[in-house]
N, C-alpha and C. Protein backbone atom coordinates (compact mmCIF):
# COMPACT_ATOMS: atom_id res chain seq x y z
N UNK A 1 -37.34 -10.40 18.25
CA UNK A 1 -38.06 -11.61 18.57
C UNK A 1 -37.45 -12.25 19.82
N UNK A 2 -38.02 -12.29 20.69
CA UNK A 2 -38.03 -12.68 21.64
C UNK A 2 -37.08 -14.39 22.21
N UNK A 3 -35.82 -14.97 22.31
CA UNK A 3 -36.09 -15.81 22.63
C UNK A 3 -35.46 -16.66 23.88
N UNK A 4 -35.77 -18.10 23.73
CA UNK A 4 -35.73 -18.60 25.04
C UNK A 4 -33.94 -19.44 25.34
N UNK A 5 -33.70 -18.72 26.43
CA UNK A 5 -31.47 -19.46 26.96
C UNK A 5 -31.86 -20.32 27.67
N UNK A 6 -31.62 -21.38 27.59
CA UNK A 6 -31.19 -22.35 28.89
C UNK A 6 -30.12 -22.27 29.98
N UNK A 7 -29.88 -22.31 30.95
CA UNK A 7 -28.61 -22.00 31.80
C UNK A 7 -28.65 -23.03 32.42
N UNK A 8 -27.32 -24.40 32.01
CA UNK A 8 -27.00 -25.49 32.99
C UNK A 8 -26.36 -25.20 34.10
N UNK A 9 -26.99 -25.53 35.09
CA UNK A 9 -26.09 -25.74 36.28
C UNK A 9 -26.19 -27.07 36.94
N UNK A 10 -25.00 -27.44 37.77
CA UNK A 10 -25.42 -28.09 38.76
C UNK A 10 -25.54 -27.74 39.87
N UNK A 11 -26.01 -28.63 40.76
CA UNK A 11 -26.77 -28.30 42.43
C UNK A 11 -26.37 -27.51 43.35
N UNK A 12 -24.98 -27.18 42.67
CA UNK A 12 -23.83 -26.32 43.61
C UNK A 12 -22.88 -26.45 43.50
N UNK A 13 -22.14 -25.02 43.52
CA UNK A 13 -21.14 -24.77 43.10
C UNK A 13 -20.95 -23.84 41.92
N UNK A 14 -22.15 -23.15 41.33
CA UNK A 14 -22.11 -22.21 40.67
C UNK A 14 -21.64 -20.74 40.46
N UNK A 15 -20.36 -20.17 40.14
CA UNK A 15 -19.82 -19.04 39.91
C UNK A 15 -20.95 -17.76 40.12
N UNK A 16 -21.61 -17.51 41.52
CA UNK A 16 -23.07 -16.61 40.76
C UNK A 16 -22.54 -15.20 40.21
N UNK A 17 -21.63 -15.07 40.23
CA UNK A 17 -21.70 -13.84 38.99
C UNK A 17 -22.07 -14.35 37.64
N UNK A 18 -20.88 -15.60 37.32
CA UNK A 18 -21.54 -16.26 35.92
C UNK A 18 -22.78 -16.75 35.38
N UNK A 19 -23.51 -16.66 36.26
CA UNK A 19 -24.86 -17.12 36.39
C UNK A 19 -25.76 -15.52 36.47
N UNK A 20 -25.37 -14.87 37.04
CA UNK A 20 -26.21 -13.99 37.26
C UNK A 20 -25.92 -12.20 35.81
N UNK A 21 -24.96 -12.46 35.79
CA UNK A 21 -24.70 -11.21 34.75
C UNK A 21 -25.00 -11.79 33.58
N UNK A 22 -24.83 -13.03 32.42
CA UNK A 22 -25.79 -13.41 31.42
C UNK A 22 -26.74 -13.17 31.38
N UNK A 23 -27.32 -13.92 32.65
CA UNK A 23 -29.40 -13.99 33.00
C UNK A 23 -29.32 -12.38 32.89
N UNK A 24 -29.31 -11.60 33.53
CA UNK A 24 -29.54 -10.11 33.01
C UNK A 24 -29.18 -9.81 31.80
N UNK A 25 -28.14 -10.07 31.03
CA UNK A 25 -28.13 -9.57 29.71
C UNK A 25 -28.99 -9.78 28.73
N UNK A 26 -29.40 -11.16 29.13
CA UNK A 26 -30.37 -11.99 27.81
C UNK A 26 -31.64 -11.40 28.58
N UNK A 27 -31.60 -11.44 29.67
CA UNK A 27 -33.44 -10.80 29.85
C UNK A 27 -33.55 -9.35 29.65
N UNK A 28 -32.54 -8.69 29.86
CA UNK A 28 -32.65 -7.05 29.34
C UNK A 28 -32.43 -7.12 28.09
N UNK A 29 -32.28 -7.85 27.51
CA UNK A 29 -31.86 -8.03 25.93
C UNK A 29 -33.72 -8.40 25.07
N UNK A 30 -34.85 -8.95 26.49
CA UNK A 30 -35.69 -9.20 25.91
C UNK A 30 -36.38 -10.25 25.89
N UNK A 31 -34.87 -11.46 26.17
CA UNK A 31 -35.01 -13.23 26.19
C UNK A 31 -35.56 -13.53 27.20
N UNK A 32 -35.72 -14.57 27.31
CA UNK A 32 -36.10 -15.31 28.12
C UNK A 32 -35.28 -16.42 28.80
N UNK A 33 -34.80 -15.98 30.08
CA UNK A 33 -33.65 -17.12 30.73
C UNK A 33 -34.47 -18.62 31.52
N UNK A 34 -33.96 -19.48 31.34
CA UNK A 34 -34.48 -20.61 31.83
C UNK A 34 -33.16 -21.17 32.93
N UNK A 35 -33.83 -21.75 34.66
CA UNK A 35 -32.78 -22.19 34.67
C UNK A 35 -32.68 -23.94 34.39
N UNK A 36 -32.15 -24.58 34.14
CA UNK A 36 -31.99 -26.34 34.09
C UNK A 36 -30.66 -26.83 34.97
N UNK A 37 -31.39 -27.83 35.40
CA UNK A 37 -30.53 -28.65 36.39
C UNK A 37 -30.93 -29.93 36.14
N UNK A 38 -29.64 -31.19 36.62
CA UNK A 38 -30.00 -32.42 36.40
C UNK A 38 -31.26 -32.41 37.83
N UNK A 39 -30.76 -31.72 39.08
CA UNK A 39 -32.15 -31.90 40.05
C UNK A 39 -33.00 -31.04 39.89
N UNK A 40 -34.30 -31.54 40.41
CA UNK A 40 -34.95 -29.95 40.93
C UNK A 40 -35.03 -29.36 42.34
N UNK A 41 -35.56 -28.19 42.56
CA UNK A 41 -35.03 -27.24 43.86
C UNK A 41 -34.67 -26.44 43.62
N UNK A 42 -33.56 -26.30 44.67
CA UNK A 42 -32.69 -25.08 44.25
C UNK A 42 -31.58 -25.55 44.43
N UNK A 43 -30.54 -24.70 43.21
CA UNK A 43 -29.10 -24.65 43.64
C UNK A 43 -28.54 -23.59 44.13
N UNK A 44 -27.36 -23.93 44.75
CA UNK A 44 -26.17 -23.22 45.33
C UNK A 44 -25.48 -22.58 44.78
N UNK A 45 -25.62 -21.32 44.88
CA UNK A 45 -23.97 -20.38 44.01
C UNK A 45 -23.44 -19.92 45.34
N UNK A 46 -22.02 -19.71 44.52
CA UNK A 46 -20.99 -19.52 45.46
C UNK A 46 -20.27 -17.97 44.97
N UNK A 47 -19.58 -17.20 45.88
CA UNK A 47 -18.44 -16.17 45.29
C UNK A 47 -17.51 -16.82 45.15
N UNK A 48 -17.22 -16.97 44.42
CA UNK A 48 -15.99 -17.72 44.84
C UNK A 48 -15.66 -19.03 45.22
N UNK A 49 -15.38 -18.99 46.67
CA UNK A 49 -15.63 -20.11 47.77
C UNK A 49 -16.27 -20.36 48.79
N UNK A 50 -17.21 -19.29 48.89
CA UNK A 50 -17.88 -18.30 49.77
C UNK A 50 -19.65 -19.23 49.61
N UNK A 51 -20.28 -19.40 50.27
CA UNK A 51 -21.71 -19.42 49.62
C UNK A 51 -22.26 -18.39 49.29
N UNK A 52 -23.33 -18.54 48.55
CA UNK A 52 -23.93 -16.89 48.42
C UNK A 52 -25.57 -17.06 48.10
N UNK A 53 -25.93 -16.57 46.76
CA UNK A 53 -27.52 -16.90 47.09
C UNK A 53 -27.93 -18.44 46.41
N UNK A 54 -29.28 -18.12 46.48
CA UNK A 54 -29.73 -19.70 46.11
C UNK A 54 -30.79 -19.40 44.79
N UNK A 55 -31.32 -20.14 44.05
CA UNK A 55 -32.05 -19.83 42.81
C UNK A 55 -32.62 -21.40 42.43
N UNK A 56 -33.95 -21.18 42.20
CA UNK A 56 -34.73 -22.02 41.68
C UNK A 56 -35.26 -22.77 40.80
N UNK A 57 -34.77 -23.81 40.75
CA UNK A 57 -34.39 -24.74 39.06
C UNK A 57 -35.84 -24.35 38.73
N UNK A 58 -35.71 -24.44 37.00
CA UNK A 58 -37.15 -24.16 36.52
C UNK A 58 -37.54 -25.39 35.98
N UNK A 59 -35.97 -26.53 35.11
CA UNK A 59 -37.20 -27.59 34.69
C UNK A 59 -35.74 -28.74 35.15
N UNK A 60 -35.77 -29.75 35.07
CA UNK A 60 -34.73 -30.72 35.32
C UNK A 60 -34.26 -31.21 33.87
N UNK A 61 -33.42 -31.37 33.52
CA UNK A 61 -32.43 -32.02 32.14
C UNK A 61 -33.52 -32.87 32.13
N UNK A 62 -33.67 -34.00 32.27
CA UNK A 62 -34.79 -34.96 31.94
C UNK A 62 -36.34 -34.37 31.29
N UNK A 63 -36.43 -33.23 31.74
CA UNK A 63 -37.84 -32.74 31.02
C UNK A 63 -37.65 -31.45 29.85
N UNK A 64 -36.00 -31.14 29.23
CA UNK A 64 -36.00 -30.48 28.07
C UNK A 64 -35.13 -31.49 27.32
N UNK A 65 -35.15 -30.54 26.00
CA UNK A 65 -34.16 -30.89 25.20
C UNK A 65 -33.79 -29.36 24.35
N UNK A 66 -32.50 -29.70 23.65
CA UNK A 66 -32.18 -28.64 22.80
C UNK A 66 -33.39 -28.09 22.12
N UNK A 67 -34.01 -28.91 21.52
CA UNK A 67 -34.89 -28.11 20.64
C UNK A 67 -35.94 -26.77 21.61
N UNK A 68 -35.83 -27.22 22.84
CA UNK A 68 -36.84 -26.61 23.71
C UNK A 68 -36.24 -24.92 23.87
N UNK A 69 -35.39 -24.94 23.05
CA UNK A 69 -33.92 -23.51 23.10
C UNK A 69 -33.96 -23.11 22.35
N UNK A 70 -33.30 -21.75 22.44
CA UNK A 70 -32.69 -20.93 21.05
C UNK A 70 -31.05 -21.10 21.90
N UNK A 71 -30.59 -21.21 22.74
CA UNK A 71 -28.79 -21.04 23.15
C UNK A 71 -29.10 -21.47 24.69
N UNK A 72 -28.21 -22.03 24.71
CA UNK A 72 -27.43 -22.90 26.10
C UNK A 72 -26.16 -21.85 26.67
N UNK A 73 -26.11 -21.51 27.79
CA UNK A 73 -25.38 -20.71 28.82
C UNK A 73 -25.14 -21.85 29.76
N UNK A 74 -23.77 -22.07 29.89
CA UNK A 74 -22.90 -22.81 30.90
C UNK A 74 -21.88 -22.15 31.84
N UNK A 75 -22.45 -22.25 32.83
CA UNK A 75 -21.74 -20.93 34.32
C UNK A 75 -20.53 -21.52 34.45
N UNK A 76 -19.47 -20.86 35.29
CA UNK A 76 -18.18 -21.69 35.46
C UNK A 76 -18.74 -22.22 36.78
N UNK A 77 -17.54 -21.89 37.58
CA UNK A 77 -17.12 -22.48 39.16
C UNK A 77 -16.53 -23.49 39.00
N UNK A 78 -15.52 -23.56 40.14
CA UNK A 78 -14.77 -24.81 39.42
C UNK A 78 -15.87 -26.29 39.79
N UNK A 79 -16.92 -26.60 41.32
CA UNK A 79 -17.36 -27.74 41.50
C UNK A 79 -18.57 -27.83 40.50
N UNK A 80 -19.71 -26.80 40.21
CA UNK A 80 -20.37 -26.57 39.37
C UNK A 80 -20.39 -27.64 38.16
N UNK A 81 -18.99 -27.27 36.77
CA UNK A 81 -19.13 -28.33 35.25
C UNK A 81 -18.30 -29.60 36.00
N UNK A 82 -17.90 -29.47 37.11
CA UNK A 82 -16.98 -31.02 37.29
C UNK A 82 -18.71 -31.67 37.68
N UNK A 83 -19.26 -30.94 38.31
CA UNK A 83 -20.30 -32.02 38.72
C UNK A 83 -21.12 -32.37 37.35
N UNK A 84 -21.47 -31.64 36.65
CA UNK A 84 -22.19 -31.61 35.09
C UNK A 84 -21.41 -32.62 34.30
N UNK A 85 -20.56 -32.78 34.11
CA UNK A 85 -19.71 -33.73 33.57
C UNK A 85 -20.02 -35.04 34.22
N UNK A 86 -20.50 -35.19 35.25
CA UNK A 86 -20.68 -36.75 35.51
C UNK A 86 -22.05 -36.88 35.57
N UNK A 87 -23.01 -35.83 34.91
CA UNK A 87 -24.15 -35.97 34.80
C UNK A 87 -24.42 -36.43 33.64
N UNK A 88 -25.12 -37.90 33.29
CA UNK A 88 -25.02 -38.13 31.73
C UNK A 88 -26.07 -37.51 30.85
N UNK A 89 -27.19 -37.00 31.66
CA UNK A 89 -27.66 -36.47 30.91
C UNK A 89 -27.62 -34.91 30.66
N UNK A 90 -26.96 -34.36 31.60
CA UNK A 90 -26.41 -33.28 30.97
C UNK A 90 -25.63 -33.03 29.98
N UNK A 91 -24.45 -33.88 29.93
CA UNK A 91 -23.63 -34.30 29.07
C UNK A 91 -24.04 -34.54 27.74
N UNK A 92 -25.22 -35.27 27.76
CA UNK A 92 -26.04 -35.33 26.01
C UNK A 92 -26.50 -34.23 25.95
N UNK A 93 -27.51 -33.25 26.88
CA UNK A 93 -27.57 -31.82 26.45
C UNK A 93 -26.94 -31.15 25.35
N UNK A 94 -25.81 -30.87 26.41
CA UNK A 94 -24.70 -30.15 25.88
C UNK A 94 -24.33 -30.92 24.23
N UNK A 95 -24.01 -31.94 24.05
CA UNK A 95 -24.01 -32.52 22.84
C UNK A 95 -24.84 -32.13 21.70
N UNK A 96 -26.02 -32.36 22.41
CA UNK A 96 -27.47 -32.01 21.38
C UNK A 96 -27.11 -30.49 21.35
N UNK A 97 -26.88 -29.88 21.97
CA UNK A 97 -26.88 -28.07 22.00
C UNK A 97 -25.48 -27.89 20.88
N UNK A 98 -24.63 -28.63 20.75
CA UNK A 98 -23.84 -28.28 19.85
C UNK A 98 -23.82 -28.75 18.84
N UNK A 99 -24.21 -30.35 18.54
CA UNK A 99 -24.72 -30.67 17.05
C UNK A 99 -26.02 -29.91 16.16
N UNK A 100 -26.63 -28.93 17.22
CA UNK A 100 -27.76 -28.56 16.71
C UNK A 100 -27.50 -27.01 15.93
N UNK A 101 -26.12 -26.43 16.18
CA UNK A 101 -25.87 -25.37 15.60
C UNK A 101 -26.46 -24.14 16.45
N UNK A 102 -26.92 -24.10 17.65
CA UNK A 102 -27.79 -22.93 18.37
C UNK A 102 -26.36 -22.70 19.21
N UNK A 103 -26.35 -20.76 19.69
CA UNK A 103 -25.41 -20.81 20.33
C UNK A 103 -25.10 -21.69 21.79
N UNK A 104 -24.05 -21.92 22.30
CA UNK A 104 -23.47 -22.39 23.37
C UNK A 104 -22.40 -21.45 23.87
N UNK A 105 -22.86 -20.99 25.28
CA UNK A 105 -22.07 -19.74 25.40
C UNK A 105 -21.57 -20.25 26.60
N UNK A 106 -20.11 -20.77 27.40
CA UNK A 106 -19.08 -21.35 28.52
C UNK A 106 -17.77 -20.11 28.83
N UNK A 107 -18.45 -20.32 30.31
CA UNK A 107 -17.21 -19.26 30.63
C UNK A 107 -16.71 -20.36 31.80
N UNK A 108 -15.36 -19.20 32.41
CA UNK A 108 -14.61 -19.95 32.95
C UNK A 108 -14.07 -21.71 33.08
N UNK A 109 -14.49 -22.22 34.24
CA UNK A 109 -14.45 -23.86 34.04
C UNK A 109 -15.49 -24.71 33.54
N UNK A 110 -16.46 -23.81 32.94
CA UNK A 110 -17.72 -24.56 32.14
C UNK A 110 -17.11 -24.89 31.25
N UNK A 111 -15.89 -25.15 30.66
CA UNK A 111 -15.41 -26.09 29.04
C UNK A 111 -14.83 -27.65 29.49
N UNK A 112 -15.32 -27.88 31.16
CA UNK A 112 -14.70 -29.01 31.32
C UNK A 112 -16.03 -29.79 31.21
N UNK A 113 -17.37 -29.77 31.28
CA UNK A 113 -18.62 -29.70 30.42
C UNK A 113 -18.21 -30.29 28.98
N UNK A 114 -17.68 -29.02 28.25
CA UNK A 114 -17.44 -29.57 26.61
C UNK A 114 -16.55 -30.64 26.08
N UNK A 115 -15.53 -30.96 27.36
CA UNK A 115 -14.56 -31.61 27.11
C UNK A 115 -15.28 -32.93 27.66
N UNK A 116 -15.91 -33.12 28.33
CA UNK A 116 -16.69 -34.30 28.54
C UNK A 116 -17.49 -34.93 27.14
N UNK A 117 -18.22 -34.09 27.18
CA UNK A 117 -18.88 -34.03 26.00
C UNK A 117 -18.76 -34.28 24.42
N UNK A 118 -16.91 -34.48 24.69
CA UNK A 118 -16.08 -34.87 23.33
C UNK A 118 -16.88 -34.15 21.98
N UNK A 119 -16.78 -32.71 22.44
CA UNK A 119 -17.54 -31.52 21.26
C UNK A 119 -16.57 -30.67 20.66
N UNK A 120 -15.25 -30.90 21.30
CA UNK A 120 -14.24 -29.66 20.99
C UNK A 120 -13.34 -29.96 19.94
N UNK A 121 -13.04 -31.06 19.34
CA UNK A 121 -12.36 -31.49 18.50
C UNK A 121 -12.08 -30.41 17.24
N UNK A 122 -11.07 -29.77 16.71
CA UNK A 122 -11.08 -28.90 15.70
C UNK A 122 -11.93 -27.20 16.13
N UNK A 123 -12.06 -27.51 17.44
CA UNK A 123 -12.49 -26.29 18.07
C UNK A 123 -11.50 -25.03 19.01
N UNK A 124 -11.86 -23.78 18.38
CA UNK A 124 -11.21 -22.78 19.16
C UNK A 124 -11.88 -22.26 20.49
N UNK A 125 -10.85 -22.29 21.39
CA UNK A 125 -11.75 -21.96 23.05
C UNK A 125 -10.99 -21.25 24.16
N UNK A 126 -11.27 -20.79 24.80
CA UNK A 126 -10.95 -20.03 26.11
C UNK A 126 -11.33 -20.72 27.11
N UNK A 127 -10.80 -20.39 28.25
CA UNK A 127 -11.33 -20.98 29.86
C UNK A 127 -10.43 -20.17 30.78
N UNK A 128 -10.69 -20.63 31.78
CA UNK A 128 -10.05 -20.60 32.71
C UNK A 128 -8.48 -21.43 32.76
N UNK A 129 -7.41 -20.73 32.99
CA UNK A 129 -6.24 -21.50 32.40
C UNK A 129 -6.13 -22.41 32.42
N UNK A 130 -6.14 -23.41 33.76
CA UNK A 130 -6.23 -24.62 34.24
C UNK A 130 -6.86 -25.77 33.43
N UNK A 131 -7.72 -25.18 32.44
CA UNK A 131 -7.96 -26.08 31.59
C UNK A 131 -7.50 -26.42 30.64
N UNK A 132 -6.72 -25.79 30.03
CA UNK A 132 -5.95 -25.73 28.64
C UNK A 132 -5.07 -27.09 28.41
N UNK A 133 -5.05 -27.84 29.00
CA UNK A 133 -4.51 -29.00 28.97
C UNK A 133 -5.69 -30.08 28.67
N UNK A 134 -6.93 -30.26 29.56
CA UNK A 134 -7.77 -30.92 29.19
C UNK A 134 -8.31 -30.43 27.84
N UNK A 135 -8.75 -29.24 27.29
CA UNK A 135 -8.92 -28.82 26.11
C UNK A 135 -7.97 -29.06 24.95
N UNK A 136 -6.71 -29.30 25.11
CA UNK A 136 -5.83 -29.57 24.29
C UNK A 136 -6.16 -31.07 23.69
N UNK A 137 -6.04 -31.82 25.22
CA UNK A 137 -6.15 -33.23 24.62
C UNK A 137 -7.61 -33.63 24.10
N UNK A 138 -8.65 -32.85 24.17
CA UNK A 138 -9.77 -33.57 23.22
C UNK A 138 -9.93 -33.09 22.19
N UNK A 139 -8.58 -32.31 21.38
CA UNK A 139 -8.77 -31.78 20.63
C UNK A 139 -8.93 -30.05 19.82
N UNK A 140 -8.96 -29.48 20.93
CA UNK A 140 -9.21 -28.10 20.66
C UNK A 140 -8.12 -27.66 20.88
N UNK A 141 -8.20 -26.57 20.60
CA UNK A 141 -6.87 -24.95 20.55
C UNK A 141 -7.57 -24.32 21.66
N UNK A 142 -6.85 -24.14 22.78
CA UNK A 142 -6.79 -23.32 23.74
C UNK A 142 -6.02 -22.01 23.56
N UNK A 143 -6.44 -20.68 23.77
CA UNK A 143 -5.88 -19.36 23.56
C UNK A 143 -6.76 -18.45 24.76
N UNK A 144 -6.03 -17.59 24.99
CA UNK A 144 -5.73 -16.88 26.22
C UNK A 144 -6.46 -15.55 25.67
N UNK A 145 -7.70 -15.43 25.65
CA UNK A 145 -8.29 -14.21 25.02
C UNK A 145 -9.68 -14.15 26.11
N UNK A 146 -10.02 -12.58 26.46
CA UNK A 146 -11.54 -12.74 26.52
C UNK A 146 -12.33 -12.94 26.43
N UNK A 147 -12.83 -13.26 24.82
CA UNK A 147 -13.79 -14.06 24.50
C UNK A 147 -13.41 -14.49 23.42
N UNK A 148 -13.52 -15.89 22.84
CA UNK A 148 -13.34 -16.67 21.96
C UNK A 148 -14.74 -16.64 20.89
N UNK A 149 -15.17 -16.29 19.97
CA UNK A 149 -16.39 -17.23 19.03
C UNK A 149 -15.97 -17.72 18.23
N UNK A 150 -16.09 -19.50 18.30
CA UNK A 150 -15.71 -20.06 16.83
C UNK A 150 -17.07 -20.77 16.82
N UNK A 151 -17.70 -20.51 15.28
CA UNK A 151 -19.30 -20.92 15.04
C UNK A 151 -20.12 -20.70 16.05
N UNK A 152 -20.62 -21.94 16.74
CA UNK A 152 -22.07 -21.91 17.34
C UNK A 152 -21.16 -21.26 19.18
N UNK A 153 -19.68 -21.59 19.30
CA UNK A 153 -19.13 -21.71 20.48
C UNK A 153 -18.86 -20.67 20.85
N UNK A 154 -18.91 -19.88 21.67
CA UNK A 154 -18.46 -18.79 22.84
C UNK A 154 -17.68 -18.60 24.26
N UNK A 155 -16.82 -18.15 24.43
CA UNK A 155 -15.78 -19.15 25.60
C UNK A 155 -14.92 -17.87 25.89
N UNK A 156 -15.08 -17.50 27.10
CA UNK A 156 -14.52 -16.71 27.88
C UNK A 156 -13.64 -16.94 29.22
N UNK A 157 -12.56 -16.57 29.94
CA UNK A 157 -11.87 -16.95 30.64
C UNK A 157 -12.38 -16.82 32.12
N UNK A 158 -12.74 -16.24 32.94
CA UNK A 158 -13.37 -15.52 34.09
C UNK A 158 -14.02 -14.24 34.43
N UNK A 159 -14.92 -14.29 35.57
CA UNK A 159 -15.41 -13.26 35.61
C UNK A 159 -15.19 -11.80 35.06
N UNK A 160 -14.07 -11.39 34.97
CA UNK A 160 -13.48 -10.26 34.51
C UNK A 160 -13.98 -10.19 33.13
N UNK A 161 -14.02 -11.03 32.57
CA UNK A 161 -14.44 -10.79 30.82
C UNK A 161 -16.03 -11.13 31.10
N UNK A 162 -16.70 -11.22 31.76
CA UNK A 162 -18.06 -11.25 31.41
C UNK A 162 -19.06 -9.86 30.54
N UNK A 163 -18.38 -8.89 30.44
CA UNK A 163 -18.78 -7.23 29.35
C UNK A 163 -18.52 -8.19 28.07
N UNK A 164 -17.56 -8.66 27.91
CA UNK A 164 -17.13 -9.04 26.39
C UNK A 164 -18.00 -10.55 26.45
N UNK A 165 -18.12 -11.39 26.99
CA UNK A 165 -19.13 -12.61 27.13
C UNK A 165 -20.46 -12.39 26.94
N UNK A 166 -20.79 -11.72 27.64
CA UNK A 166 -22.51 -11.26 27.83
C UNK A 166 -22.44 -10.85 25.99
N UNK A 167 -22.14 -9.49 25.85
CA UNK A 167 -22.20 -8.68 24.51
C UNK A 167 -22.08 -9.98 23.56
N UNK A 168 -20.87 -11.37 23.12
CA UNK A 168 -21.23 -11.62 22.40
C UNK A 168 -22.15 -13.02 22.48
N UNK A 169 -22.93 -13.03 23.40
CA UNK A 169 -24.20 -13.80 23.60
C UNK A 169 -25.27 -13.30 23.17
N UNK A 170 -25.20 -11.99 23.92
CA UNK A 170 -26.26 -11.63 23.64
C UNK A 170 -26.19 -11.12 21.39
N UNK A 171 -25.20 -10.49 20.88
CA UNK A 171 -24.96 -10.65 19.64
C UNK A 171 -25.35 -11.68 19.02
N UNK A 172 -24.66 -13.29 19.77
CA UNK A 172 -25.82 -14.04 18.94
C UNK A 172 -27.19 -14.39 18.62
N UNK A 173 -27.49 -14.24 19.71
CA UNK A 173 -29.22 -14.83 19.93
C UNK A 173 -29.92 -13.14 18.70
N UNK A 174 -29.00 -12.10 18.67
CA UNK A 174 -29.78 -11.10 17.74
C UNK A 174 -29.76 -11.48 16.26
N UNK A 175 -28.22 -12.28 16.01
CA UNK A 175 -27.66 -12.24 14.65
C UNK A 175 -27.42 -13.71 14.17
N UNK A 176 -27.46 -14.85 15.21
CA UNK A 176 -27.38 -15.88 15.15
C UNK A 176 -25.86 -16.13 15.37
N UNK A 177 -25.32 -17.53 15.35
CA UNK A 177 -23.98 -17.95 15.86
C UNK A 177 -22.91 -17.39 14.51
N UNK A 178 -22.14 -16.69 14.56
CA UNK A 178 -21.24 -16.82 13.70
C UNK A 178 -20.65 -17.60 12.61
N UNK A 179 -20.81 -17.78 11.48
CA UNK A 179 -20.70 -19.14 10.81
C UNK A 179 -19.19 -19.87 11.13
């Protein structure tokens, strides 16, 4: 059964590998990738630090909500979740996407997103190292693994683990979030 990912980004600054190797997994998987942004247009991905290509918001945060989902995909880069984080309505997104029990799948610096979001409390997670301090203090267990799943959450460190990220995204949306 077919279903539909959301992928937050903001306007720029998006990791496009992290952005771009999910969206292929979940659409070769069958799904259907959506992208969402607090603007519309297009945003900016980067290699790195590098610019690189550009991609075309499909609806703006203001015109979904969780329910409009089966799982939420959050790209890293480091300017990317710093900018999402001062987006408030991204920020309730992400909230609604995790009180709602549907997966939420964050790689790299996309957990500074969750940590905004005051969602991690009693939560197990991965990132990008640099975060493990902000993750600590809202509560979560930071650990140094490829991919993390605790319940609805999925959390991988950087590009390098995206084989083990993708696989267990795409695992959920087949089998649902892990209890």
């Amino acid at each position: 059964m077919s279903k539909t990912i959301a992928f937050l980004v903001a306007h720029e600054g998006i990791e496009q590998v992290e952005l771009t190797e999910p969206w292929k997994a979940v659409t070769d998987a069958g799904h259907q990738a959506v992208l969402v942004s607090p603007k519309s247009g297009e945003v900016q991905m980067f290699e790195h630090l590098d610019k690189a290509d550009t991609k075309a918001v499909d609806k703006t945060v203001s015109e979904v909500s969780a329910s409009d989902f089966d799982a939420l995909v959050l790209p890293g880069g480091v300017a990317n979740p710093d900018a999402l984080r001062m987006d408030e309505g991204a920020v309730a997104l992400v909230k609604e996407f995790i009180a709602s029990g549907r997966p939420v799948a964050a790689i790299c610096h996309a957990p500074w997103t969750l940590v905004e979001a005051d969602v991690l409390s009693g939560r197990t997670l991965t990132s990008w190292p640099s975060l493990q301090t902000d993750i600590r203090n809202a509560g979560g267990e930071w650990v140094d693994e490829r991919v993390v799943v605790d319940g609805n959450l999925i959390t991988s460190r950087n590009p390098d683990d995206l084989p083990a990220f993708c696989s267990a995204l795409v695992e959920a949306l087949e089998h649902g979030a892990a209890a």
